[in-house]
C-alpha atoms as a PDB file:
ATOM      1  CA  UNK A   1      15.773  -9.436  -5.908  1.00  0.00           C
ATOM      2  CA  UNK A   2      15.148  -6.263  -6.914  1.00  0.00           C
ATOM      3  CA  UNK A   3      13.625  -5.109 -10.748  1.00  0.00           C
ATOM      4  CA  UNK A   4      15.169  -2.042 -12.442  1.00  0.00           C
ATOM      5  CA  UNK A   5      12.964  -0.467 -14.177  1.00  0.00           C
ATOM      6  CA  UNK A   6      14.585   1.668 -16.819  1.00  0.00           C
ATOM      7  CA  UNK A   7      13.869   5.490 -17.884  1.00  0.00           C
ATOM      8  CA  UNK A   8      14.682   6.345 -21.692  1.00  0.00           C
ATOM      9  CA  UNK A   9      11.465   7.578 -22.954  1.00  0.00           C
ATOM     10  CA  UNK A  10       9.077   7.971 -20.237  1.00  0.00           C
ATOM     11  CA  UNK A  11       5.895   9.941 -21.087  1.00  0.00           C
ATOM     12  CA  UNK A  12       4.825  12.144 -18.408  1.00  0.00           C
ATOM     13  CA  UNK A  13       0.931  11.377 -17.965  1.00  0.00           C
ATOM     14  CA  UNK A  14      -1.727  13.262 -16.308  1.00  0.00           C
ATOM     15  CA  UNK A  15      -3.298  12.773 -12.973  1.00  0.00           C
ATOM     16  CA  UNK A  16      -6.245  12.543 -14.593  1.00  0.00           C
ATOM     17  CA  UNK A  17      -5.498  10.038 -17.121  1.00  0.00           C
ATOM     18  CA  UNK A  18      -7.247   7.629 -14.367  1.00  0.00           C
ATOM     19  CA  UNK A  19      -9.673   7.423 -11.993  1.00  0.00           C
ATOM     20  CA  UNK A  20      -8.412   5.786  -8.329  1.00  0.00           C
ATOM     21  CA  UNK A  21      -9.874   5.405  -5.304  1.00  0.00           C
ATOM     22  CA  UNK A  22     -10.025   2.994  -2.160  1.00  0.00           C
ATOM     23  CA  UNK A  23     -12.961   0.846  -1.483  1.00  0.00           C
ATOM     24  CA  UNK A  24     -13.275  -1.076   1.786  1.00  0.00           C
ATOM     25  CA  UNK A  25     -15.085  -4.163   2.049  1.00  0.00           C
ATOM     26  CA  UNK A  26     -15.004  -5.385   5.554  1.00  0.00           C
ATOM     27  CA  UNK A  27     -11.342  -5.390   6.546  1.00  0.00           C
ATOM     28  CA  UNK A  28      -9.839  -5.552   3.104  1.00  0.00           C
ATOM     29  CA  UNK A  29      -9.050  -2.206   1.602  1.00  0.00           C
ATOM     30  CA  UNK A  30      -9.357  -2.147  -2.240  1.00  0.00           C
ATOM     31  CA  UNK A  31      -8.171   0.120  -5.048  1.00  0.00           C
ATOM     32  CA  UNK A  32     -10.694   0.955  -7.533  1.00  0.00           C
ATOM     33  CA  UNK A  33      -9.029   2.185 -10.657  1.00  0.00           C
ATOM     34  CA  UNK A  34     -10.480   3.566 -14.230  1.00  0.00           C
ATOM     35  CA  UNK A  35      -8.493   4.742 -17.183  1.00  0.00           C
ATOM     36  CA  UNK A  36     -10.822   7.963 -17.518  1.00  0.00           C
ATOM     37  CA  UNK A  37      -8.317   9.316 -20.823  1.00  0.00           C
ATOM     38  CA  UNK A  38      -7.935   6.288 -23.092  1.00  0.00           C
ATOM     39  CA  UNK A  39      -5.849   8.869 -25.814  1.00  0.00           C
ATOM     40  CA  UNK A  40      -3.204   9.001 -22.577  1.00  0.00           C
ATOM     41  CA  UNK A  41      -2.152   5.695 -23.840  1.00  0.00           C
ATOM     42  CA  UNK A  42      -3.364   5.275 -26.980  1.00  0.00           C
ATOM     43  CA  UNK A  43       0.642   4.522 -28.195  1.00  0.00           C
ATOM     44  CA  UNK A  44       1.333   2.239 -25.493  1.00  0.00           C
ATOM     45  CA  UNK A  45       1.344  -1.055 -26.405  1.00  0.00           C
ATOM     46  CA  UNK A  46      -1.779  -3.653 -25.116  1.00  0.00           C
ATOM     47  CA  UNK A  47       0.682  -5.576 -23.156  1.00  0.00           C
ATOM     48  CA  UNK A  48       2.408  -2.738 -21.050  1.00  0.00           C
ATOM     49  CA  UNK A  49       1.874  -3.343 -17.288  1.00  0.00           C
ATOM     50  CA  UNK A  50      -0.287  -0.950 -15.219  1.00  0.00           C
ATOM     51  CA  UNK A  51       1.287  -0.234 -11.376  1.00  0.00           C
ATOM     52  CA  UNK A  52       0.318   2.078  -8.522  1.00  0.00           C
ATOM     53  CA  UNK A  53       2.787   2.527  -6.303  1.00  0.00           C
ATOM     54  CA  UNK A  54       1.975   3.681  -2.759  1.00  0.00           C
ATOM     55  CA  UNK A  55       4.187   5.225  -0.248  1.00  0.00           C
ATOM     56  CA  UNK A  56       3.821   6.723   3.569  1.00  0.00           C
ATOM     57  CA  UNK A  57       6.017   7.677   5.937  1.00  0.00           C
ATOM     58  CA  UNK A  58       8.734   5.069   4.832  1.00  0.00           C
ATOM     59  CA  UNK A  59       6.641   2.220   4.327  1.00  0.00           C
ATOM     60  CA  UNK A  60       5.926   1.635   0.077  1.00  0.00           C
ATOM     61  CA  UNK A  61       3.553  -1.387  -1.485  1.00  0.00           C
ATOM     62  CA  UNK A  62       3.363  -1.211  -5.772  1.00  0.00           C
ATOM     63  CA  UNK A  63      -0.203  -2.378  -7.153  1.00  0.00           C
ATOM     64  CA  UNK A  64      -0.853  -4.537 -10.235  1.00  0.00           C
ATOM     65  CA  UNK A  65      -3.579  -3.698 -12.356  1.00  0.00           C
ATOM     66  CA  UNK A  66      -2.956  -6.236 -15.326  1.00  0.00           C
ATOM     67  CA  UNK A  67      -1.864  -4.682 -18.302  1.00  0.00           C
ATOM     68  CA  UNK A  68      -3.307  -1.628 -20.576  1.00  0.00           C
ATOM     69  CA  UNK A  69      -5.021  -4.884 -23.311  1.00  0.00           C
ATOM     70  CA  UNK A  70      -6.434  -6.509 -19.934  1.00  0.00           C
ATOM     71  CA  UNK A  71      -6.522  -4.358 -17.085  1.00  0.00           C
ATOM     72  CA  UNK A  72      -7.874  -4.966 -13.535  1.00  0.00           C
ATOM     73  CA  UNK A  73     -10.109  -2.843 -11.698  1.00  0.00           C
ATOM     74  CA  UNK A  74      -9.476  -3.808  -8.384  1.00  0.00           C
ATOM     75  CA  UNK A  75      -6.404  -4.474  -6.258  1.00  0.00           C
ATOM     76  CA  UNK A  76      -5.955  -4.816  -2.460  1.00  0.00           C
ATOM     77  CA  UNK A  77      -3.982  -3.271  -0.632  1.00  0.00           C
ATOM     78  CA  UNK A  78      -1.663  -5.884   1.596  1.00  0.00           C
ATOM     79  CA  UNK A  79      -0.132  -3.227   4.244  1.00  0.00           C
ATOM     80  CA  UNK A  80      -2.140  -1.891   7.193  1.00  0.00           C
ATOM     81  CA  UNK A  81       0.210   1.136   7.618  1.00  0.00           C
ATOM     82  CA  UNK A  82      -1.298   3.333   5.091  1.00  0.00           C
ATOM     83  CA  UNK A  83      -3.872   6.230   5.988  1.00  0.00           C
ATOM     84  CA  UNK A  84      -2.884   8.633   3.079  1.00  0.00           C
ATOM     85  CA  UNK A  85      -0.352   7.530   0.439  1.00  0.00           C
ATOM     86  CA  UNK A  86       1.507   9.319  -2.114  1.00  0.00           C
ATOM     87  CA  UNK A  87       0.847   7.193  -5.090  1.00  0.00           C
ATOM     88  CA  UNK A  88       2.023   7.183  -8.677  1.00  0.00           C
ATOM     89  CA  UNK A  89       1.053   5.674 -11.579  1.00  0.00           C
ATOM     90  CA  UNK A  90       3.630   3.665 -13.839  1.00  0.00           C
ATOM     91  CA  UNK A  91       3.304   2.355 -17.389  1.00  0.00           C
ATOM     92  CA  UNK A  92       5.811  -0.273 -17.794  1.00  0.00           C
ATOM     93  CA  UNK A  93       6.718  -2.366 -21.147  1.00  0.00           C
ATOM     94  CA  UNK A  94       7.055  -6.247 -20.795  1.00  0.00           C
ATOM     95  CA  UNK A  95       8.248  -7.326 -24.718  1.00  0.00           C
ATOM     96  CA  UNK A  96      11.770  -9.044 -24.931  1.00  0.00           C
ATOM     97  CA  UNK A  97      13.078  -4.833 -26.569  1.00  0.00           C
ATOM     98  CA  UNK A  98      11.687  -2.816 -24.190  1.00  0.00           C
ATOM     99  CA  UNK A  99      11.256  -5.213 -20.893  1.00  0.00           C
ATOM    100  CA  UNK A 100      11.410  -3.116 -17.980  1.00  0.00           C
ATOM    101  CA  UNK A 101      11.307   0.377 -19.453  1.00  0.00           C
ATOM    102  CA  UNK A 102       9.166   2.811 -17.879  1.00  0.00           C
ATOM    103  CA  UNK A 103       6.714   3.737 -20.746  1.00  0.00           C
ATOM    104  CA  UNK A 104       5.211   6.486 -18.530  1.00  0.00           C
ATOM    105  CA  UNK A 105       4.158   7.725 -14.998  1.00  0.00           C
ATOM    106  CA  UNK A 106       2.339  10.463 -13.286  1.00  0.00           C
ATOM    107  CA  UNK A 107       3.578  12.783 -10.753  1.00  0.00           C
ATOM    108  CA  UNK A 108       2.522  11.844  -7.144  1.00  0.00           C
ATOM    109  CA  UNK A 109      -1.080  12.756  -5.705  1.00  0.00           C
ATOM    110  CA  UNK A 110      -2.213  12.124  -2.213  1.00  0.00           C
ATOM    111  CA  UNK A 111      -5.390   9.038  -1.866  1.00  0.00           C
ATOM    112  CA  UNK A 112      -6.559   9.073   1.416  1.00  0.00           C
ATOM    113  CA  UNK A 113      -7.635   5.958   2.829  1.00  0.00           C
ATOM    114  CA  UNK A 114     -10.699   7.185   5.246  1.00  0.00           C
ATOM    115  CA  UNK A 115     -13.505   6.417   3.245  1.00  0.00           C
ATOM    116  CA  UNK A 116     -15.154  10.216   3.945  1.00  0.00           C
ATOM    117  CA  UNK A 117     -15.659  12.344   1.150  1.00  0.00           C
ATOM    118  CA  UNK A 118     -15.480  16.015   3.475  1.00  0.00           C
ATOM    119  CA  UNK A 119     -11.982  16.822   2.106  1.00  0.00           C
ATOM    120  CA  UNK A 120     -11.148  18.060   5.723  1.00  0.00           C
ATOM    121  CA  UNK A 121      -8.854  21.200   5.203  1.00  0.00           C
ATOM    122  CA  UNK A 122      -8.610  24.044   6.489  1.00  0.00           C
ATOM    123  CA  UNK A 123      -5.947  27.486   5.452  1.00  0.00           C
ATOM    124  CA  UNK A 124      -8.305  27.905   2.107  1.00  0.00           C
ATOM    125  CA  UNK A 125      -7.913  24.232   0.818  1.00  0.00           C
ATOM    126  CA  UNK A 126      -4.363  24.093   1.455  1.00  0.00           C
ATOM    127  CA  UNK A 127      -3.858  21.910   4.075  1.00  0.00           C
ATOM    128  CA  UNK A 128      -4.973  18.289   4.626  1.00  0.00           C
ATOM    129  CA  UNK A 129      -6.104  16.144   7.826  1.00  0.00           C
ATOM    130  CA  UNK A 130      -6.637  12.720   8.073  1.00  0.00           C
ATOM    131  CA  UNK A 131      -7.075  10.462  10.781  1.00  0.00           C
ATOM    132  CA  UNK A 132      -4.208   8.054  11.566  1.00  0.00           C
ATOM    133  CA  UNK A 133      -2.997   5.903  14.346  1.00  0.00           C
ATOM    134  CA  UNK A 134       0.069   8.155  15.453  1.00  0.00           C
ATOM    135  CA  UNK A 135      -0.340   7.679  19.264  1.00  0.00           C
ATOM    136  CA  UNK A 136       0.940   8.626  21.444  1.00  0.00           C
ATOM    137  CA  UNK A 137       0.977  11.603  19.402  1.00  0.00           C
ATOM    138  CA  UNK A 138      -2.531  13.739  18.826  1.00  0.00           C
ATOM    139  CA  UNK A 139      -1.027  15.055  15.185  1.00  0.00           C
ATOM    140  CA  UNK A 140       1.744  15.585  13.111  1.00  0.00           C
ATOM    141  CA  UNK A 141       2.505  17.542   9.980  1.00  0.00           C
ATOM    142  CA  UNK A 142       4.070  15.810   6.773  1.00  0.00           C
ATOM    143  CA  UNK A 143       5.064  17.863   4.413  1.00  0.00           C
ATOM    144  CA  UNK A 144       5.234  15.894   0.674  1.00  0.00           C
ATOM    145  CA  UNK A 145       7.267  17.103  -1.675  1.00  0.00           C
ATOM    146  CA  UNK A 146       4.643  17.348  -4.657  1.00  0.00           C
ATOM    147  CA  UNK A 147       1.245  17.347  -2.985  1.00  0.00           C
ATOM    148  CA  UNK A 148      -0.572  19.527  -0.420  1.00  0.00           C
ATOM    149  CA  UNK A 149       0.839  19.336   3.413  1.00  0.00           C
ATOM    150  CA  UNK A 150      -0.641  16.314   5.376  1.00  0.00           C
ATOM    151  CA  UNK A 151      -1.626  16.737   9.504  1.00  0.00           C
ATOM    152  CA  UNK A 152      -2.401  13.361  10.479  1.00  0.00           C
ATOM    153  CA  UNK A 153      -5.009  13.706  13.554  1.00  0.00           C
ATOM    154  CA  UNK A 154      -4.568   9.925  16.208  1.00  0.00           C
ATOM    155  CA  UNK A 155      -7.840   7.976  15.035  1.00  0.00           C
ATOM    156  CA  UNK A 156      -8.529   8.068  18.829  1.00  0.00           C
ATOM    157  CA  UNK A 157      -9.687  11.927  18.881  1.00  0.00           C
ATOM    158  CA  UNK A 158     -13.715  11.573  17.966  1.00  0.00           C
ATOM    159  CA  UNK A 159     -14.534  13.859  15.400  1.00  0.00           C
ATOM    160  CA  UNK A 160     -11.228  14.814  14.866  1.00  0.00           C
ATOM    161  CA  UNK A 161     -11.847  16.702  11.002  1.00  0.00           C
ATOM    162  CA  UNK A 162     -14.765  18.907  13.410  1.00  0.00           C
ATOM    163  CA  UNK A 163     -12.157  19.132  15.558  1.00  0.00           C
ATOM    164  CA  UNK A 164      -9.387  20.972  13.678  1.00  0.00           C
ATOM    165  CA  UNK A 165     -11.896  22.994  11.847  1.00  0.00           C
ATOM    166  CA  UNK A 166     -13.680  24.496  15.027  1.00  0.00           C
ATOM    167  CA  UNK A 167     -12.043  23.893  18.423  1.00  0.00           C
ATOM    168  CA  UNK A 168     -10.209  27.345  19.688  1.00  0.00           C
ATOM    169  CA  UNK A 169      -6.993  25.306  21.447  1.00  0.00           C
ATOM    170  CA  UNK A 170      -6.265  23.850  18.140  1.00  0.00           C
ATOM    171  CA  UNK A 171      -7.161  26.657  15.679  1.00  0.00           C
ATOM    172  CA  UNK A 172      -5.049  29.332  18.544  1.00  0.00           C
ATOM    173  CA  UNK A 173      -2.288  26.940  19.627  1.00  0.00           C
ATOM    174  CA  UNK A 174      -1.544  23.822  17.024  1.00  0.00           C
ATOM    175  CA  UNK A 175      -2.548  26.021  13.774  1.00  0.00           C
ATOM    176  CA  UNK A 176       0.026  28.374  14.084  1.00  0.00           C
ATOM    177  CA  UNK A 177       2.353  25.744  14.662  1.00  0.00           C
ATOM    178  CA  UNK A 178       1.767  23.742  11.667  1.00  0.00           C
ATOM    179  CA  UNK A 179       2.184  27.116   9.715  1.00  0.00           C
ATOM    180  CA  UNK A 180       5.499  27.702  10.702  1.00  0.00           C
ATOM    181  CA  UNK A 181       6.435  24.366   9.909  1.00  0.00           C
ATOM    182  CA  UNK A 182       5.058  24.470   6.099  1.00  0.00           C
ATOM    183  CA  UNK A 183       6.599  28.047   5.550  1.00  0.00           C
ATOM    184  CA  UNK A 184       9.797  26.788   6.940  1.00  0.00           C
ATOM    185  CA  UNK A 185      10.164  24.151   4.397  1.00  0.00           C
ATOM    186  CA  UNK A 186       9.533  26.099   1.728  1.00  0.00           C
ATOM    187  CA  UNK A 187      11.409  28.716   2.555  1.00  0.00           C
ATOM    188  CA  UNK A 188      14.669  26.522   3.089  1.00  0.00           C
ATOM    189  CA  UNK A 189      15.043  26.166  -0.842  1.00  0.00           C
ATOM    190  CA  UNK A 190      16.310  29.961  -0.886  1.00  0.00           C
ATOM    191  CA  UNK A 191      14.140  30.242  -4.038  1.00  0.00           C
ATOM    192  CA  UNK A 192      10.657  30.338  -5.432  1.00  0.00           C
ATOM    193  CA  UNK A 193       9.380  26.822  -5.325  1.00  0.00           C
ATOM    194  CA  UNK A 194       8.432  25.317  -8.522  1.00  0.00           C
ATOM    195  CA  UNK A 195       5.383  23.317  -6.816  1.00  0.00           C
ATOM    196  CA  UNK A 196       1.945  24.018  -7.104  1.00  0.00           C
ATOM    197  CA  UNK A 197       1.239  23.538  -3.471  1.00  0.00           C
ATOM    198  CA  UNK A 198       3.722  25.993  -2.520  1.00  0.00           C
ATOM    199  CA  UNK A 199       2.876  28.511  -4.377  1.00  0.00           C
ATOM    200  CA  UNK A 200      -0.669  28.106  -3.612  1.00  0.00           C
ATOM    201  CA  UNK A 201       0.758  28.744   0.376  1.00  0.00           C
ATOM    202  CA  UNK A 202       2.607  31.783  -1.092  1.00  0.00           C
ATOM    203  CA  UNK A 203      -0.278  32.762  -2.680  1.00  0.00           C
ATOM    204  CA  UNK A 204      -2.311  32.966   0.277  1.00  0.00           C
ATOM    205  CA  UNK A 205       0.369  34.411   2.783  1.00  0.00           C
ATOM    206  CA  UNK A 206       0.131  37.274   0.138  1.00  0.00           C
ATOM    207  CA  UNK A 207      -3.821  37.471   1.475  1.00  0.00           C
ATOM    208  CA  UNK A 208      -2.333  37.832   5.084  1.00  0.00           C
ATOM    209  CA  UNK A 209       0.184  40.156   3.680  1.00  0.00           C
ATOM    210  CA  UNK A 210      -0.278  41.642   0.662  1.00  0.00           C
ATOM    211  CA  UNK A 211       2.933  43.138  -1.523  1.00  0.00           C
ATOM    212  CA  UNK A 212       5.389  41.875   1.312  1.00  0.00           C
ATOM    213  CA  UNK A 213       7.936  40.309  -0.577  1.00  0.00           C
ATOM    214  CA  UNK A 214       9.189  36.737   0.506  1.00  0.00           C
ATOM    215  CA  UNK A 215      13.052  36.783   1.735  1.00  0.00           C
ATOM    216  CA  UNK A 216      14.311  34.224  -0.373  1.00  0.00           C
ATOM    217  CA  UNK A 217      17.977  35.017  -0.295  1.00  0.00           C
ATOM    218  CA  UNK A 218      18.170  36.893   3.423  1.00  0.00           C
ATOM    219  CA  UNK A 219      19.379  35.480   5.953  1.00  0.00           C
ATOM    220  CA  UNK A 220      18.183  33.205   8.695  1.00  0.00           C
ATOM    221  CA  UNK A 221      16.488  35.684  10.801  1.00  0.00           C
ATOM    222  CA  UNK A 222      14.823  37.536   8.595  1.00  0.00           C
ATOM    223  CA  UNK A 223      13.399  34.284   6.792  1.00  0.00           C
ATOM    224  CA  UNK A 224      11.790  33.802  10.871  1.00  0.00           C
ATOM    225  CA  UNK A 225      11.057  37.691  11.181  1.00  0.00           C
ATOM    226  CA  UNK A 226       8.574  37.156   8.054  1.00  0.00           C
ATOM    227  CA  UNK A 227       7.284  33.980   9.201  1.00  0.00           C
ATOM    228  CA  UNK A 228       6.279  35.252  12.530  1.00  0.00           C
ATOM    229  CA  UNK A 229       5.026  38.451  11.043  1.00  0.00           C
ATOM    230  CA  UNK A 230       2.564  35.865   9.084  1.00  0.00           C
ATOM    231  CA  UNK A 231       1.446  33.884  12.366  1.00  0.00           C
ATOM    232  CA  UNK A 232       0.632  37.909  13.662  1.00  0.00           C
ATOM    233  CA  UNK A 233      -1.566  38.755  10.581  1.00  0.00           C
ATOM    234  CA  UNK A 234      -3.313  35.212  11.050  1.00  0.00           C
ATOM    235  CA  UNK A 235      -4.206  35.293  14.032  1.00  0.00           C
ATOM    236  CA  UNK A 236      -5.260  38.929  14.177  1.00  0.00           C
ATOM    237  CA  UNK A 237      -7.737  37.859  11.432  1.00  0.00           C
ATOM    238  CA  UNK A 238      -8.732  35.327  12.756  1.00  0.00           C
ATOM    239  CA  UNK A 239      -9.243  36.478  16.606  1.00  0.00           C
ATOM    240  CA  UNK A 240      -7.106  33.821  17.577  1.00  0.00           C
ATOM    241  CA  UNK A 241      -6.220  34.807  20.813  1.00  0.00           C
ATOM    242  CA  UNK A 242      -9.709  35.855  21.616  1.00  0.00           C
ATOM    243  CA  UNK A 243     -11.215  32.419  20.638  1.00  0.00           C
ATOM    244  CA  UNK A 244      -8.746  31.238  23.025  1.00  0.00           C
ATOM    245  CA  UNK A 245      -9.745  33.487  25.954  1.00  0.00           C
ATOM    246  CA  UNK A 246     -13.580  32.936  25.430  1.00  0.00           C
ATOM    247  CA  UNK A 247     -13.038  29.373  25.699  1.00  0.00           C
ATOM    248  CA  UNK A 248     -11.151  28.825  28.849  1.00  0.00           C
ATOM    249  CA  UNK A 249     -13.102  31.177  30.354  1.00  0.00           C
ATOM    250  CA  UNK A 250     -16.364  29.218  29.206  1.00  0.00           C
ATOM    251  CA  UNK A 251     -14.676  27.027  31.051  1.00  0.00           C
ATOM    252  CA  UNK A 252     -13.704  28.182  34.200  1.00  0.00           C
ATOM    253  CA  UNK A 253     -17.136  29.317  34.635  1.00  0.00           C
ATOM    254  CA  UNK A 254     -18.662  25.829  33.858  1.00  0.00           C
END
């Protein structure tokens, strides 16, 4: 059966009202979790009940940490599916009054699950990559609705953050790609987005192109006549087309 858990009150917390992170001991995967801002909960009451909930590409699993007067530090992770969840914290009360009534929560954050510590991104710090068993696809983009964009590289591809940073067939061919993808999303609201991810895209398609204004309310066409005006200025900064060249000509000659 499933437990309502009821809004009327909720405070919003900070991210960084905690510290989380995975741990892996052999083939378990673990949660490691801190409250690093006691004050955050400082009018919560000692029996509240701490919860992460994950959630990736349908598939969702909610942690227990104990409660704020005896919490856990540790949890483990039961589903094999996840690479990098969305996960949110959740405060809920458990007296007879309140039982069930969200006491407060976090927005969602990313956790990757890989155990490096390179944040692999690329775009200025905008976009993620994380390996993933997606086969028999090589990548694909997920775009979250309150955290940075997500390109999942197959686990199979050695290397593969080296990979997107350096090789010229992905940087010249699957880059652009993912580009149009993100932009498309956000421009489909028909407004200024109101997360921080997308306006730190926005932000630095105004490097590519600076003063151009962003058609919110034009049409179709020329929402795709300013996208592929961006792909042009990115790859003319970035010699795309050239790093392409260079490399199938290396080889050709090899």
């Amino acid at each position: 059966m499933r437990k309502r858990i009821r809004l009327t009150g909720r405070k919003q917390l900070a991210r960084s009202a905690v510290e989380a992170k995975v741990v892996e001991i052999g083939a378990k995967k673990l949660v490691s979790m801190t409250i690093a801002d006691p004050k955050a909960f400082k009018k919560m009451p000692d029996t509240a009940r701490i919860k992460l909930r994950l959630f990736e590409n349908k598939f969702s699993e909610t942690l227990e940490f104990g409660t704020l007067g005896a919490m856990k530090t540790t949890a483990e992770i039961k589903s094999g599916a996840f690479s990098a969840p969305s996960c949110q914290l959740r405060i809920v009360a458990t007296n007879h009054e309140q039982k069930g009534l969200l006491l407060g929560s976090t927005d969602t954050w990313t956790m990757r699950t890989g155990g490096d510590d390179q944040d692999g991104t690329a775009s200025e710090g905008i976009l993620l990559f994380q390996p993933h068993d997606i086969a028999p696809r090589s990548w694909k983009l997920d775009v979250r609705e309150d955290d940075y964009p997500i390109v999942y590289i197959d686990k199979k591809i050695p290397d593969s953050r080296t990979w997107v940073r350096n090789d010229p067939i992905f940087v010249s061919c699957v880059l652009p790609a993912i580009i149009r993808e993100v932009f498309d999303d956000i421009l489909f609201a028909n407004a200024p987005p109101e997360q921080a991810w997308a306006k730190d895209w926005l932000g630095w398609a105004d490097t590519l192109m600076p003063g151009r204004a962003v058609p919110w309310t034009d049409g179709r066409q020329q929402k795709q006549v300013w996208v592929n005006d961006l792909l042009d200025s990115f790859c003319q900064r970035h010699g795309v087309l050239e790093l392409l060249v260079g490399k199938l000509k290396q080889e050709t000659v090899s």
